[in-house]
Protein backbone atom coordinates (compact mmCIF):
# COMPACT_ATOMS: atom_id res chain seq x y z
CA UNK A 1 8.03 -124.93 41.57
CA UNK A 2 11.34 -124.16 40.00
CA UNK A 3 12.54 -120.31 40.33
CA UNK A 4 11.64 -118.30 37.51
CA UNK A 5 14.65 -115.97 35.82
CA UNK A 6 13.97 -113.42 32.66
CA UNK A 7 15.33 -114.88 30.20
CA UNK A 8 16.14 -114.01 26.25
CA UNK A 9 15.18 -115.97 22.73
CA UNK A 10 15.33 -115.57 19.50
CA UNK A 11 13.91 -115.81 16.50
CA UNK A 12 14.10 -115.33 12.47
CA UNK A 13 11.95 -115.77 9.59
CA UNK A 14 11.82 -114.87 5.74
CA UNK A 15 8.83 -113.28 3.44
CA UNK A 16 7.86 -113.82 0.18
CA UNK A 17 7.19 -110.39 -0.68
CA UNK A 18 7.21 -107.06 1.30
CA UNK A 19 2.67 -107.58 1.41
CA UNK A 20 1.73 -106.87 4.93
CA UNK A 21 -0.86 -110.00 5.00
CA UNK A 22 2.63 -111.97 4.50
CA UNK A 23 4.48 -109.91 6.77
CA UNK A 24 1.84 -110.44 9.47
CA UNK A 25 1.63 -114.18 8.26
CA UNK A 26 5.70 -115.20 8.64
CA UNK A 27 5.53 -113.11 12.37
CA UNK A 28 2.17 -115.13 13.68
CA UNK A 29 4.17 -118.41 12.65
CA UNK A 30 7.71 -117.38 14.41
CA UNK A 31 5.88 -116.32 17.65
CA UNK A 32 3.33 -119.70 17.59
CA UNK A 33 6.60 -122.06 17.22
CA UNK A 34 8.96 -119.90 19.71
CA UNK A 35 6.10 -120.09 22.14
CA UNK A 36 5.66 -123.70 21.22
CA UNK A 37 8.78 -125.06 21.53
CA UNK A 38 9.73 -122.99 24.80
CA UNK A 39 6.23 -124.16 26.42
CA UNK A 40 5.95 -120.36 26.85
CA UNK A 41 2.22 -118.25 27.06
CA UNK A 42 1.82 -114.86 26.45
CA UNK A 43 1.77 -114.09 29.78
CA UNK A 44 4.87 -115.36 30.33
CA UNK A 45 6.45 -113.06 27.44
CA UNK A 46 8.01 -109.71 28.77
CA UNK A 47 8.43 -107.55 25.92
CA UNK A 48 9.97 -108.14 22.55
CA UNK A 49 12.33 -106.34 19.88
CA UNK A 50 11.48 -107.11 16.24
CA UNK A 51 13.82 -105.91 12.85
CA UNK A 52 13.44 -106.08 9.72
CA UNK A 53 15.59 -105.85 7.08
CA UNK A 54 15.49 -102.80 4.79
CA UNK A 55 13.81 -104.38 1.87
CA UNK A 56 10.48 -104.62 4.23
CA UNK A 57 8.67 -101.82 4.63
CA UNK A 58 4.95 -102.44 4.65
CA UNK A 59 3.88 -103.85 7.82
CA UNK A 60 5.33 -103.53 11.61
CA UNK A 61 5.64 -107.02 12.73
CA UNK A 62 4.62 -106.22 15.89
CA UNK A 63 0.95 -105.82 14.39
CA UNK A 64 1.23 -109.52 14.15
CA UNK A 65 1.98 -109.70 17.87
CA UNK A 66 -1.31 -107.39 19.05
CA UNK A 67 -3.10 -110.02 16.35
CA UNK A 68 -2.26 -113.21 18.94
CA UNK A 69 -3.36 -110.93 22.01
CA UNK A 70 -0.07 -110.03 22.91
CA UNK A 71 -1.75 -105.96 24.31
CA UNK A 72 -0.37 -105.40 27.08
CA UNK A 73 3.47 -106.43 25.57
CA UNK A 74 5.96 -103.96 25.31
CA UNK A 75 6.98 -104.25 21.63
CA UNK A 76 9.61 -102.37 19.56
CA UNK A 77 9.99 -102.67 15.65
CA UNK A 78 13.58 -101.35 14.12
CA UNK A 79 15.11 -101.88 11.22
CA UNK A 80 18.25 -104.43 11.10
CA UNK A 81 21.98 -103.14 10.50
CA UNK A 82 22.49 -103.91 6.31
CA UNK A 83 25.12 -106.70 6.54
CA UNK A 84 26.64 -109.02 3.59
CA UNK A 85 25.08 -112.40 3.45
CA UNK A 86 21.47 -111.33 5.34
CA UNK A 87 18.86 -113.19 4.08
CA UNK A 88 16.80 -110.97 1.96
CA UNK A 89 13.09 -109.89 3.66
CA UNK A 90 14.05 -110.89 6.90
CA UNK A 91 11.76 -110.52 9.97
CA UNK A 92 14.10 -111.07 13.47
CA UNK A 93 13.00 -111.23 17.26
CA UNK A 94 14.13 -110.83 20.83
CA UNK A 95 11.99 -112.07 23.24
CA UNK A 96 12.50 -111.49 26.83
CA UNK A 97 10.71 -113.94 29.29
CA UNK A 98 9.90 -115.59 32.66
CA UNK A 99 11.31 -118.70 32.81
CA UNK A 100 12.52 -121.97 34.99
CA UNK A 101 13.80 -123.11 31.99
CA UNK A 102 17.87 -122.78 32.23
CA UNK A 103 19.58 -120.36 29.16
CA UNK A 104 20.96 -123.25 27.33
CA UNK A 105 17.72 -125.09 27.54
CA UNK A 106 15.67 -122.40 25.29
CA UNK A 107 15.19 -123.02 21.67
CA UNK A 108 16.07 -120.23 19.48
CA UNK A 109 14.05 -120.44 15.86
CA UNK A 110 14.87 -120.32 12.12
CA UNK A 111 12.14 -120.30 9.73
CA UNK A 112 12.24 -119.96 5.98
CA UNK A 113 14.88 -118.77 4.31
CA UNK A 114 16.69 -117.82 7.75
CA UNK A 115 16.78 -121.24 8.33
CA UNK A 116 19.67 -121.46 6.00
CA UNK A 117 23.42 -120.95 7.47
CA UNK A 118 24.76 -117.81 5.87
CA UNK A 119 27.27 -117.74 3.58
């Protein structure tokens, strides 16, 4: 068994509209695919720092993490710094985990219109 580090990845997704069922919706998808394509589980997950961006205000996106089981997570929602270029509606995460998995070898996601390079 390889030695197991804490480790840190990210992710970013885009809403619709500031509706809390699509708030909840875009989180549930980040998590499934960072956990996904980091061959993480919940209990590997440490605790993890979600923003938003200013134009989202009706939902915590952590509610989306205690939704997937995630209750004994620590979890902190903040809102991001207003910056030129941001993608409007913007949902961001920092995970922090246990891995074996080596920093470079993590795969940071992009969904929706974060996927797009800014400006």
């Amino acid at each position: 068994m390889r030695e197991r580090h804490v480790r840190a990845v990210r992710g970013a997704t885009t809403v619709a509209r500031d509706e809390p069922a699509l708030v909840r919706a875009a989180t549930r998808e980040l998590l499934a695919a960072l956990l996904e394509r980091n061959a993480l589980t919940p209990a590997d997950i440490v605790s993890a720092v979600f923003t938003v961006t200013g134009d989202l205000r009706s939902e915590f996106p952590a509610r989306a993490a205690r939704e997937l089981g995630w209750g004994d997570v620590p979890l902190l929602c903040a809102v991001d710094a207003p910056a030129a270029g941001a993608p409007p509606r913007c949902v961001r995460v920092l995970l922090h985990v246990e891995s074996d998995r080596a920093r470079d070898d993590l795969v940071h996601v992009r969904l929706g219109g974060a996927a797009e390079p800014a400006p």
